[in-house]
C-alpha atoms as a PDB file:
ATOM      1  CA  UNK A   1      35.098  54.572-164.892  1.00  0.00           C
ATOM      2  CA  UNK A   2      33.743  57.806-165.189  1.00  0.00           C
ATOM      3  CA  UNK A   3      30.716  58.111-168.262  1.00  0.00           C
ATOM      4  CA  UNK A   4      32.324  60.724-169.762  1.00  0.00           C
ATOM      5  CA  UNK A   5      35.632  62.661-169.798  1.00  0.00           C
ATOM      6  CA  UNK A   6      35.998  66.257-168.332  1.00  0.00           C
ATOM      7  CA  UNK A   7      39.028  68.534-168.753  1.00  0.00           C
ATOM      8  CA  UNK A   8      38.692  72.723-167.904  1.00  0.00           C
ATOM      9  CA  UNK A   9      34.770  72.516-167.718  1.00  0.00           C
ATOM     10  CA  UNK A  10      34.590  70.212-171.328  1.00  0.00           C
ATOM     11  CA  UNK A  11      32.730  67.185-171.263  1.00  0.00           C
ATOM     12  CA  UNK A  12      33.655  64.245-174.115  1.00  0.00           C
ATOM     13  CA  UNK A  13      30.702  62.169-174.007  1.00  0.00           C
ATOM     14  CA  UNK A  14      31.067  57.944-174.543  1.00  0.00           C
ATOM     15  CA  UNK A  15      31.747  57.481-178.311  1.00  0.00           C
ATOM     16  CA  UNK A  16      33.540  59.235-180.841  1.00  0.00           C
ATOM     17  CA  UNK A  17      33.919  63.180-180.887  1.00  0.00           C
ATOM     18  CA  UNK A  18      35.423  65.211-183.736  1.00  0.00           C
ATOM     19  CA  UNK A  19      37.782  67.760-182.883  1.00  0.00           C
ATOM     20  CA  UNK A  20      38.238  69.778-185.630  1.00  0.00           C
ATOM     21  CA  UNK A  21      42.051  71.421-185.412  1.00  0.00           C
ATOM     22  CA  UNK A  22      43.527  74.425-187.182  1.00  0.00           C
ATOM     23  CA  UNK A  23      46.528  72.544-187.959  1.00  0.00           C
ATOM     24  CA  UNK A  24      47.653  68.831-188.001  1.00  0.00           C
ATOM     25  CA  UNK A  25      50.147  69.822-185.150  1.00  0.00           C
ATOM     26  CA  UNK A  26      47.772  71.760-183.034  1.00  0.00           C
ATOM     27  CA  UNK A  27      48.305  71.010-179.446  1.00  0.00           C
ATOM     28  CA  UNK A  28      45.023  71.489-177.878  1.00  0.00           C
ATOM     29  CA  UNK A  29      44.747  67.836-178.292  1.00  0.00           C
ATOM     30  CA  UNK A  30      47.583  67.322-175.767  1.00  0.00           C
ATOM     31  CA  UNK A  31      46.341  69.320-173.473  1.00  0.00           C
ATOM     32  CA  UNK A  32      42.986  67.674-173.101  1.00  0.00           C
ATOM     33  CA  UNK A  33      44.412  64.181-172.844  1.00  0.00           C
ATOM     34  CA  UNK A  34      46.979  65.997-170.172  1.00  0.00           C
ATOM     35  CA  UNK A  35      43.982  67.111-168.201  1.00  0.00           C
ATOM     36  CA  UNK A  36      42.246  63.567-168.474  1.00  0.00           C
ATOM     37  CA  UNK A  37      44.628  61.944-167.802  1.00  0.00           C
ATOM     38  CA  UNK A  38      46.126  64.147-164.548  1.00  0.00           C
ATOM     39  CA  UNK A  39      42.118  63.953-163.407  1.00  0.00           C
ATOM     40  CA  UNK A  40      41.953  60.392-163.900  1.00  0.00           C
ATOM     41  CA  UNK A  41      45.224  60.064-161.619  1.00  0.00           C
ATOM     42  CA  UNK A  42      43.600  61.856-158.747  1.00  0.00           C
ATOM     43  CA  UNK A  43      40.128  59.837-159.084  1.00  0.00           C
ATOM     44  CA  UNK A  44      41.461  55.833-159.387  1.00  0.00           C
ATOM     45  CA  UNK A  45      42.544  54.145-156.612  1.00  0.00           C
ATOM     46  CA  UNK A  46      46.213  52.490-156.689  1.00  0.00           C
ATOM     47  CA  UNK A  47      44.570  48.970-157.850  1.00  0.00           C
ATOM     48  CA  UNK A  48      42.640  50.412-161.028  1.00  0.00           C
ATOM     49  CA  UNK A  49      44.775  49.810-164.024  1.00  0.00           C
ATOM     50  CA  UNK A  50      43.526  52.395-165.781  1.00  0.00           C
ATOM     51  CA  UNK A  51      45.035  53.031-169.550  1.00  0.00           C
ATOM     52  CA  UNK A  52      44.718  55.427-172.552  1.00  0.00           C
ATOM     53  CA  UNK A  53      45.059  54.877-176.299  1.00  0.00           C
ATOM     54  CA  UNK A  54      46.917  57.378-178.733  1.00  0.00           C
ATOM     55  CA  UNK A  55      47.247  56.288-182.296  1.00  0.00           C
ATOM     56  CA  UNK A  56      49.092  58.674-183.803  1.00  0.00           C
ATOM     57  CA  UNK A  57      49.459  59.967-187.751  1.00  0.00           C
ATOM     58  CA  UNK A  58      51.600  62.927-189.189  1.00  0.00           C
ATOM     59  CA  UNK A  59      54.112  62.820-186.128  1.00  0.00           C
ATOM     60  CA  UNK A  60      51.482  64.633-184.101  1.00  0.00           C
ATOM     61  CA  UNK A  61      52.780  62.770-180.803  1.00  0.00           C
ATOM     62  CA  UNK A  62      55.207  65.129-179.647  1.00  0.00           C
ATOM     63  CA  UNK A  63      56.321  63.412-176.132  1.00  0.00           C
ATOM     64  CA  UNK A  64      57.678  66.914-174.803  1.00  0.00           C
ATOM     65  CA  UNK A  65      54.543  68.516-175.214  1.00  0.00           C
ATOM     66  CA  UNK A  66      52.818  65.813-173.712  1.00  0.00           C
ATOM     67  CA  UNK A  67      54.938  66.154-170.290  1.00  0.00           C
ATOM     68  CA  UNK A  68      54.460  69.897-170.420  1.00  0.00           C
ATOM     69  CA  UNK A  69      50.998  69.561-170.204  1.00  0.00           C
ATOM     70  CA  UNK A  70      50.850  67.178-166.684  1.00  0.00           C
ATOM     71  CA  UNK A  71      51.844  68.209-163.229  1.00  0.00           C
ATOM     72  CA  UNK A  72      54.278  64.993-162.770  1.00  0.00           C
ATOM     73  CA  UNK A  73      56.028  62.648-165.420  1.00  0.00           C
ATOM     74  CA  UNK A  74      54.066  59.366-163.708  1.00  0.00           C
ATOM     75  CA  UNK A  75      50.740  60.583-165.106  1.00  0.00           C
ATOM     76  CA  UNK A  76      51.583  59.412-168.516  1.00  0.00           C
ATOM     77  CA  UNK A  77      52.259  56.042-167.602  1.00  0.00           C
ATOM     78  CA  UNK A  78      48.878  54.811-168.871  1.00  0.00           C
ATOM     79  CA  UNK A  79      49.112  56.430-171.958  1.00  0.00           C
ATOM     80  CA  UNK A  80      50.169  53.854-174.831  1.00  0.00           C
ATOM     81  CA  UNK A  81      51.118  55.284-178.042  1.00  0.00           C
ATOM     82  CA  UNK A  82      51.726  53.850-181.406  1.00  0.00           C
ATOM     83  CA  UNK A  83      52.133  55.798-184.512  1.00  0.00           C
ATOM     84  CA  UNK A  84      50.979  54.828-188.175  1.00  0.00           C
ATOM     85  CA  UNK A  85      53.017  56.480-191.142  1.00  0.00           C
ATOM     86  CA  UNK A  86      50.621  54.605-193.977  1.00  0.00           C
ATOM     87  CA  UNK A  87      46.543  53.663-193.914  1.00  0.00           C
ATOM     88  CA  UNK A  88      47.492  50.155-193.761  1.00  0.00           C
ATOM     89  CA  UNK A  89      49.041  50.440-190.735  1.00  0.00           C
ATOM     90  CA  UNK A  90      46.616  52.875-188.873  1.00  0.00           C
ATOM     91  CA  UNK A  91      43.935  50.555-189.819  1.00  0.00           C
ATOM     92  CA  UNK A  92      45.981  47.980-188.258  1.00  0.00           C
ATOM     93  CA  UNK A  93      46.419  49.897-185.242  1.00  0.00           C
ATOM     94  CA  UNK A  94      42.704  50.778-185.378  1.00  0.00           C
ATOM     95  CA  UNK A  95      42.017  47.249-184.788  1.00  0.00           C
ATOM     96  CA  UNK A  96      44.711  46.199-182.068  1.00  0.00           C
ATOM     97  CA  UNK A  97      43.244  48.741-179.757  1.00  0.00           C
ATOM     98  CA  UNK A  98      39.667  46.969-180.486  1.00  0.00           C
ATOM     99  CA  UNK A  99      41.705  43.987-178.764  1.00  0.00           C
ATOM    100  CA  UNK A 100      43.638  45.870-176.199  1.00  0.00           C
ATOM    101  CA  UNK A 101      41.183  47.919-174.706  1.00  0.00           C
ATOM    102  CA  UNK A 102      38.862  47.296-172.239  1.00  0.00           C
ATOM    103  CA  UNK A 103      36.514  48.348-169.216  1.00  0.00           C
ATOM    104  CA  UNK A 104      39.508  50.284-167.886  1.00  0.00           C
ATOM    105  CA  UNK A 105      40.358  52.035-171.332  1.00  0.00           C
ATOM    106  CA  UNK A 106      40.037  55.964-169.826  1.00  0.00           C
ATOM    107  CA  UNK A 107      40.032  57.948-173.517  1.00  0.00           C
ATOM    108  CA  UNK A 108      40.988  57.009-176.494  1.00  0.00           C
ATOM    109  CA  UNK A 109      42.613  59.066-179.349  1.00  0.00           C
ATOM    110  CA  UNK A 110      42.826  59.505-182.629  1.00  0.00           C
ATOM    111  CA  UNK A 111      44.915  62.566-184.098  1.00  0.00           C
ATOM    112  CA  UNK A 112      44.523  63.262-188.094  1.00  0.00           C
ATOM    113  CA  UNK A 113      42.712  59.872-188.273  1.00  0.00           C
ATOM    114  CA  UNK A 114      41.804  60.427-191.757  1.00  0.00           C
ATOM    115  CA  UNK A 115      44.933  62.044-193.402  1.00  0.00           C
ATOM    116  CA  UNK A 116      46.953  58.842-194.190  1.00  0.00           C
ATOM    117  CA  UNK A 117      43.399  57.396-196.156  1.00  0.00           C
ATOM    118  CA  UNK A 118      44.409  60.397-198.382  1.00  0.00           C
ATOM    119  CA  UNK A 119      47.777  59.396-199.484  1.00  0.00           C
ATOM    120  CA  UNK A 120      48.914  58.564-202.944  1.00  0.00           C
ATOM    121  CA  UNK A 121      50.271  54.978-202.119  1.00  0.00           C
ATOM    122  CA  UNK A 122      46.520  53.708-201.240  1.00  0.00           C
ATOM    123  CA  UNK A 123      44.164  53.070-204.355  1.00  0.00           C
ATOM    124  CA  UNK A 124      41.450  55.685-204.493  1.00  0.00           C
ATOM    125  CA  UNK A 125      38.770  52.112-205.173  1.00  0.00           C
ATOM    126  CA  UNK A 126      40.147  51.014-201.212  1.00  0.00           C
ATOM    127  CA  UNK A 127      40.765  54.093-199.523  1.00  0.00           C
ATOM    128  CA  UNK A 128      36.853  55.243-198.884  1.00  0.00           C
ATOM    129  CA  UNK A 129      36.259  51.841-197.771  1.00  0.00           C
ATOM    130  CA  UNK A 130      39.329  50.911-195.754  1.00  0.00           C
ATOM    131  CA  UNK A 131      38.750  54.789-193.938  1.00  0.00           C
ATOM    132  CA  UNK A 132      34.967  53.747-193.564  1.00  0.00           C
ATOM    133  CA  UNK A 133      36.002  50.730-191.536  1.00  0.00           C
ATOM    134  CA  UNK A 134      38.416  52.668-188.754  1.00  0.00           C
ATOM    135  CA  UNK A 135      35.788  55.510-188.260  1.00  0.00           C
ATOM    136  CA  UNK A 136      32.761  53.016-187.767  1.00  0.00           C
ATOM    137  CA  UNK A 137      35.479  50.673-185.624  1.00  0.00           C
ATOM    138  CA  UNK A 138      36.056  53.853-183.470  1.00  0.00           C
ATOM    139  CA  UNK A 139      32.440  54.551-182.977  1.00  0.00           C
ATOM    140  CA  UNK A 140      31.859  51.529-182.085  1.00  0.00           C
ATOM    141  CA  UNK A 141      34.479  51.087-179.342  1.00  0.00           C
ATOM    142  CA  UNK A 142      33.606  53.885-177.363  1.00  0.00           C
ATOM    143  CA  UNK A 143      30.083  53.489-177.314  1.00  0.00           C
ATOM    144  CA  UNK A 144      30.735  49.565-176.389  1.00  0.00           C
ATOM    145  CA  UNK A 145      33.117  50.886-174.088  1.00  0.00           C
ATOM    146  CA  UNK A 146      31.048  53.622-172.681  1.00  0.00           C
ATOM    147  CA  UNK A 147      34.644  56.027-173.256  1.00  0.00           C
ATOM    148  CA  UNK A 148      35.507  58.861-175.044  1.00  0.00           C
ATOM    149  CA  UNK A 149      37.765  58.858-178.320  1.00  0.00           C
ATOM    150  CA  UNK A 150      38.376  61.851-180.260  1.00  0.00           C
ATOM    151  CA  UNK A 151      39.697  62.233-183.480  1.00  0.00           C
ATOM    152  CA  UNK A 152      40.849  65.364-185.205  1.00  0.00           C
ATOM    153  CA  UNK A 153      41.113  66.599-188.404  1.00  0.00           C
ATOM    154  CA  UNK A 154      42.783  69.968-190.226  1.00  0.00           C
ATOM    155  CA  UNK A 155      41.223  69.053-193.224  1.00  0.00           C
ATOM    156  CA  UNK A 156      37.222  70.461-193.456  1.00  0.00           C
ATOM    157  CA  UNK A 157      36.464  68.023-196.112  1.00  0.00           C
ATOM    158  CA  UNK A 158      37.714  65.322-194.500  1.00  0.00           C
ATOM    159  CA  UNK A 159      36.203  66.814-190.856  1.00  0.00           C
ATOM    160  CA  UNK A 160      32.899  65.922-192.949  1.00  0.00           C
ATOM    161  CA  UNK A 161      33.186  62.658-193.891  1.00  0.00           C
ATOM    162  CA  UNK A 162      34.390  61.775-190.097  1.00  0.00           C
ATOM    163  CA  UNK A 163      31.707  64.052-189.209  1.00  0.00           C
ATOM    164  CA  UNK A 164      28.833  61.164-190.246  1.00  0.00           C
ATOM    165  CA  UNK A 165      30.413  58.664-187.516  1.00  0.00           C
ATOM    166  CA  UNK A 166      30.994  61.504-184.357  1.00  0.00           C
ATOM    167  CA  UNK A 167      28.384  61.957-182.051  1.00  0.00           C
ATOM    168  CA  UNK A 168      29.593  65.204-181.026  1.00  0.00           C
ATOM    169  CA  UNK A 169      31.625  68.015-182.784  1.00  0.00           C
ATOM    170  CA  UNK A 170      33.794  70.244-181.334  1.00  0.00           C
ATOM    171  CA  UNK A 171      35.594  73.692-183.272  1.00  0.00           C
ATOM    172  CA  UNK A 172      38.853  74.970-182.271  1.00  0.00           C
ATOM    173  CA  UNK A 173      37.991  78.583-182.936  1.00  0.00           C
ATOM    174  CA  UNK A 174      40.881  81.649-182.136  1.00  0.00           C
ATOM    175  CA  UNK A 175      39.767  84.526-180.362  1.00  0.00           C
ATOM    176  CA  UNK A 176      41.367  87.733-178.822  1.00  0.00           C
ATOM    177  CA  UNK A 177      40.692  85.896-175.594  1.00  0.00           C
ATOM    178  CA  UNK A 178      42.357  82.969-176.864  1.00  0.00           C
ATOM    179  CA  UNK A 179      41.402  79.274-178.035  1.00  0.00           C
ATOM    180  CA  UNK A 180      38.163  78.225-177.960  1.00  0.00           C
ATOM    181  CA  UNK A 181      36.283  75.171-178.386  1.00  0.00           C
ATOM    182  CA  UNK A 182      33.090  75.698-180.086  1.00  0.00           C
ATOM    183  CA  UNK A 183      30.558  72.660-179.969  1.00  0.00           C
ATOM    184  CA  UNK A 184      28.668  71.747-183.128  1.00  0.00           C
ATOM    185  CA  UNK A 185      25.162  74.411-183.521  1.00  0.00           C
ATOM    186  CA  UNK A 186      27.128  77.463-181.707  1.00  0.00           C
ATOM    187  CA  UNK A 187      27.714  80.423-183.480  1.00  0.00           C
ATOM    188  CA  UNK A 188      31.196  80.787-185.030  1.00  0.00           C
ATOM    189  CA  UNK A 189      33.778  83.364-184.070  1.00  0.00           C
ATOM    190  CA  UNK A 190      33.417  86.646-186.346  1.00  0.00           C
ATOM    191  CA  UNK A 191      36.262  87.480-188.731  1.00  0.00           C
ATOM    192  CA  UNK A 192      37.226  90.237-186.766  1.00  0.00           C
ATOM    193  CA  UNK A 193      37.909  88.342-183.881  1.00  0.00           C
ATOM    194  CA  UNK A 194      34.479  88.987-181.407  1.00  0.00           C
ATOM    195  CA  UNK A 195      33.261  85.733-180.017  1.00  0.00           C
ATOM    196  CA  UNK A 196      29.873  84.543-181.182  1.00  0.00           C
ATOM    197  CA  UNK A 197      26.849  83.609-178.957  1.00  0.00           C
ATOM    198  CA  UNK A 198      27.722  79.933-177.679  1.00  0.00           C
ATOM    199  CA  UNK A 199      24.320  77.743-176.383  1.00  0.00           C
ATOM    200  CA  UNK A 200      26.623  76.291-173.582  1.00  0.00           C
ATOM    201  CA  UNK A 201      28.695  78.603-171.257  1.00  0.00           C
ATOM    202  CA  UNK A 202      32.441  78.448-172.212  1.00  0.00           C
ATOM    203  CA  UNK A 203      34.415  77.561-169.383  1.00  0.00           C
ATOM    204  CA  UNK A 204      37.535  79.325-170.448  1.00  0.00           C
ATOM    205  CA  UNK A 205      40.381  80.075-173.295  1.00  0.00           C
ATOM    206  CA  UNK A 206      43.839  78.979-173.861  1.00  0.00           C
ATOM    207  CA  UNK A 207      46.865  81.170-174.365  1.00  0.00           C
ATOM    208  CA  UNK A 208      49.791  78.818-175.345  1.00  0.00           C
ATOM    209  CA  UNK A 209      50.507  76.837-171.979  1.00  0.00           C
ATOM    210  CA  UNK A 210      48.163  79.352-169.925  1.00  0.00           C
ATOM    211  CA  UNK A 211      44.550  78.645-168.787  1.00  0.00           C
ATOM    212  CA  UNK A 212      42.154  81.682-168.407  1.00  0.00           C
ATOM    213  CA  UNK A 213      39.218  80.724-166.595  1.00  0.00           C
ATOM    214  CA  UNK A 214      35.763  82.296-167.133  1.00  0.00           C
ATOM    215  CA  UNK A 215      32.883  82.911-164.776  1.00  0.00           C
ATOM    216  CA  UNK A 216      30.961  79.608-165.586  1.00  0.00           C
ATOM    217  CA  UNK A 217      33.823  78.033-164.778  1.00  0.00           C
ATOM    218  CA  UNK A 218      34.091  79.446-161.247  1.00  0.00           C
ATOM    219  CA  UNK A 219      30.396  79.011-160.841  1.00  0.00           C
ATOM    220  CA  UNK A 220      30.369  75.222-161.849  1.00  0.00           C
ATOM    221  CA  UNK A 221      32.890  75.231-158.948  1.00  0.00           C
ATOM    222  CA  UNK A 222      31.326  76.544-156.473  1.00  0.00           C
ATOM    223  CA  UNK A 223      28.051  77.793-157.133  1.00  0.00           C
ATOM    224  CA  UNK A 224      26.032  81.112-157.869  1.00  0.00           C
ATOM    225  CA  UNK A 225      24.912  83.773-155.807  1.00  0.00           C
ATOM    226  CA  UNK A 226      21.066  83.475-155.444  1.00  0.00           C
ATOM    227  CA  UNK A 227      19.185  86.834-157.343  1.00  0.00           C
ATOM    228  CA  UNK A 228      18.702  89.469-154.764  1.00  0.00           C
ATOM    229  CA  UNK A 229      21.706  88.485-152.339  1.00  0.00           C
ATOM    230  CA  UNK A 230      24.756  90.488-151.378  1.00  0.00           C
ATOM    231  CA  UNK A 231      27.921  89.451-151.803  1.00  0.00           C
ATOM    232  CA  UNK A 232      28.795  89.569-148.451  1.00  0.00           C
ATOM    233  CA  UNK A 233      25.619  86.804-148.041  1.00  0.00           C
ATOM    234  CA  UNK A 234      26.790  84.644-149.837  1.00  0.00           C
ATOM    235  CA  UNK A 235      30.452  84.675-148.435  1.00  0.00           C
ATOM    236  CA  UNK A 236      29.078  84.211-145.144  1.00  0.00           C
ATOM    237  CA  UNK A 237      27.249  80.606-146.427  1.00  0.00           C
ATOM    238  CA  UNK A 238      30.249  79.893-148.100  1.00  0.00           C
ATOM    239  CA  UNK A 239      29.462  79.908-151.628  1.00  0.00           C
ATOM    240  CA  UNK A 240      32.201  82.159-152.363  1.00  0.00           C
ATOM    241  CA  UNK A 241      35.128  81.146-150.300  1.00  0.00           C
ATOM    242  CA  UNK A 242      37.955  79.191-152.407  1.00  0.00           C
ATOM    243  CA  UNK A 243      40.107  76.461-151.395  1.00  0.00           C
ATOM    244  CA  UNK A 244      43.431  76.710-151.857  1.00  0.00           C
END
């Protein structure tokens, strides 16, 4: 298994990462377990039983949206989901995955993973605890692991509280150009819609289903031109011929 998960140019690193999600229903989360999952297809061999772990709150496992975002219907077969509709049973589910998965668990996610912790049916003396528990348990798992799982959250207070247990941050910011995902210590988005100055190259934006790619993108591909060489150079060694 891979040491970390790629999908358009992003890299989830082993443990837990926070996605933080402009709504409970965004759908940028199915669209980076689409692209994990359809580049985990192409990269295990027929005898790897590779699997992935969704445990779902607030109905946020929308199946259609899920097959819209893979090339073929078969590269959701190693996706399991279960859904939680209280914090009893997400905590549940938080722990049968701790059983379930193993060497060959690809990603692991976690959508709204602290909403149901808010809910008036748990006792505000459990619910800080019993929410304390999953996060750590999630933590823990991927860095035992050595595999991504990423939770979101809509909510910023509760995006800092799950905040102390991620090792990595990520924004969902909108742009002119589209979605963006902002790692934690880049500049945000200004209000009136210019993009900020990122530390790490952004690899591209989403618009709805569509993908628009950006030059680091290409260039992780297939390379830069060397300063002080032509074009034509470089086409000549190759660097910027593409593959259909």
């Amino acid at each position: 298994m891979d040491t970390h998960t790629s999908a358009f140019g992003l890299e989830f690193e082993p443990g837990l990462t926070l996605l933080e999600v402009p709504s409970a229903r965004s759908t940028i989360l199915h669209r980076l377990v689409g692209a994990r999952l359809t580049e985990a297809a192409t990269e295990r061999n027929a005898e790897t039983n590779a699997t992935a772990y969704w445990i779902d709150a607030r109905n946020t496992a929308a199946t259609q949206v899920l097959y819209d975002c893979v090339p073929s219907d078969r590269t959701l077969e190693s996706l399991r989901i279960a859904r939680a509709f209280t914090a009893y049973q997400h905590h549940s589910l938080v722990r049968r995955v701790t059983r379930r998965a193993g060497p060959e668990t690809e990603l692991i996610v976690a959508p709204n993973v602290a909403s149901l912790y808010h809910d008036a049916d748990l006792p505000d003396w459990e619910r800080d605890d019993l929410l304390a528990a999953a996060l750590e348990t999630l933590a823990e798992l991927g860095r035992v692991l050595d595999c991504p799982v990423v939770a979101t959250s809509a909510d910023d207070d509760r995006a800092a509280t799950i905040s102390a247990y991620a090792a990595t941050t990520l924004e969902c910011v909108r742009t002119r150009e589209g979605i963006r995902l902002v790692r934690s210590g880049e500049e945000p988005t200004d209000d009136d819609g210019e993009m900020g100055t990122a530390i790490d190259d952004t690899a591209g934006y989403w618009h709805g289903t569509h993908w628009q790619t950006t030059i680091p993108y290409w260039v992780d591909l297939y390379g830069a031109v060397a300063e002080g060489q032509s074009v034509v150079e470089a086409h000549d060694r190759g660097i910027l011929e593409v593959t259909p």
